[in-house]
Protein backbone atom coordinates (compact mmCIF):
# COMPACT_ATOMS: atom_id res chain seq x y z
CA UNK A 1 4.14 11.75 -10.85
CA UNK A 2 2.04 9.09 -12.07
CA UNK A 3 0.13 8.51 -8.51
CA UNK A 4 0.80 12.25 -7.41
CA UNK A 5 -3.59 13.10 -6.57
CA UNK A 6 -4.74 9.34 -5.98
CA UNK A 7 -5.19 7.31 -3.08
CA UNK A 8 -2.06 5.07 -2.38
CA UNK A 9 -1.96 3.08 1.01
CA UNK A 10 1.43 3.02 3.07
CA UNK A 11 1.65 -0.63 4.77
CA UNK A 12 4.41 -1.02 7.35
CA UNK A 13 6.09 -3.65 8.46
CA UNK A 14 9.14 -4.71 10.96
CA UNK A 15 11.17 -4.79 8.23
CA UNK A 16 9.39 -3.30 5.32
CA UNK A 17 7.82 -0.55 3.54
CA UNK A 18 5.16 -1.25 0.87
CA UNK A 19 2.93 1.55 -0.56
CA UNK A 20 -0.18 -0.11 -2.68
CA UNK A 21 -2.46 1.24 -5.41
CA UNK A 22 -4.88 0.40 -7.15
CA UNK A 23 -5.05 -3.32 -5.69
CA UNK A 24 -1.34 -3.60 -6.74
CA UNK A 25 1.88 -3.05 -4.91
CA UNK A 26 3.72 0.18 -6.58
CA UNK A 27 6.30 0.54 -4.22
CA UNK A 28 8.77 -1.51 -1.37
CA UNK A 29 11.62 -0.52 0.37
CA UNK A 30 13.65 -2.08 3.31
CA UNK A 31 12.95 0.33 6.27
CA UNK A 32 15.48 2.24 8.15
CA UNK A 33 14.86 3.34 11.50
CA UNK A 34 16.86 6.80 12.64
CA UNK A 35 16.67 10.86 12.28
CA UNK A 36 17.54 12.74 9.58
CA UNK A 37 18.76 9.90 7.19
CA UNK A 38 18.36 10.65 3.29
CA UNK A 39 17.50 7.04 1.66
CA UNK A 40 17.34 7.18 -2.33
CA UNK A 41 16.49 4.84 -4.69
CA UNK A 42 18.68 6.27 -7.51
CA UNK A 43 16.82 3.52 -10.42
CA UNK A 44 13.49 5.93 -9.19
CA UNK A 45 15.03 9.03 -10.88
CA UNK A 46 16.54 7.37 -14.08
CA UNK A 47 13.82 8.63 -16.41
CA UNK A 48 14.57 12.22 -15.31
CA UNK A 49 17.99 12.27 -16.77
CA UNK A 50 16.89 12.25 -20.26
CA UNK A 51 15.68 15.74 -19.33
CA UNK A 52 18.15 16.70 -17.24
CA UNK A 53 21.74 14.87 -17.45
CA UNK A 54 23.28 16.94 -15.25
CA UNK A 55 21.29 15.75 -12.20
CA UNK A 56 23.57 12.36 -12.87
CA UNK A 57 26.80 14.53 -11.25
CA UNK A 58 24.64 16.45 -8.60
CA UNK A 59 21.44 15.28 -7.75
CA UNK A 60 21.00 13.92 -4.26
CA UNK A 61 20.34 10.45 -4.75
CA UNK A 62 23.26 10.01 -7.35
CA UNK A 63 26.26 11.38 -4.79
CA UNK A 64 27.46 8.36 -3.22
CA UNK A 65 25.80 5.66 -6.11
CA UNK A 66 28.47 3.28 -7.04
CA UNK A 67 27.66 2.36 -11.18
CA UNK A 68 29.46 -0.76 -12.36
């Protein structure tokens, strides 16, 4: 939410997504090539679960995380 309405710039790579604000890098993420492929980041939605714990058992990008 914090860059939802500003200008963010998507750089691609061979092997690499970066997305840049600001003059700084916000974001980078190995890239995947292939259709229909759901790729989370489940440290991105941490934060939420003080709001809502139960996305923890069935929120998307919490399924098949593997916690130590």
């Amino acid at each position: 939410a914090q860059w939802a309405g500003k200008v963010v710039s998507v750089r691609v790579s061979a092997g690499q997504i970066r997305a840049v604000a600001d003059g700084a890098e916000i974001a980078c993420h190995d890239r995947r090539f292939g259709r229909d492929q759901w790729i989370c980041e489940p440290w991105h939605y941490v934060p939420i679960l003080q709001t809502k714990p139960g996305a923890l058992r069935h929120g998307r990008p919490f399924v098949e995380w593997v916690l130590p």
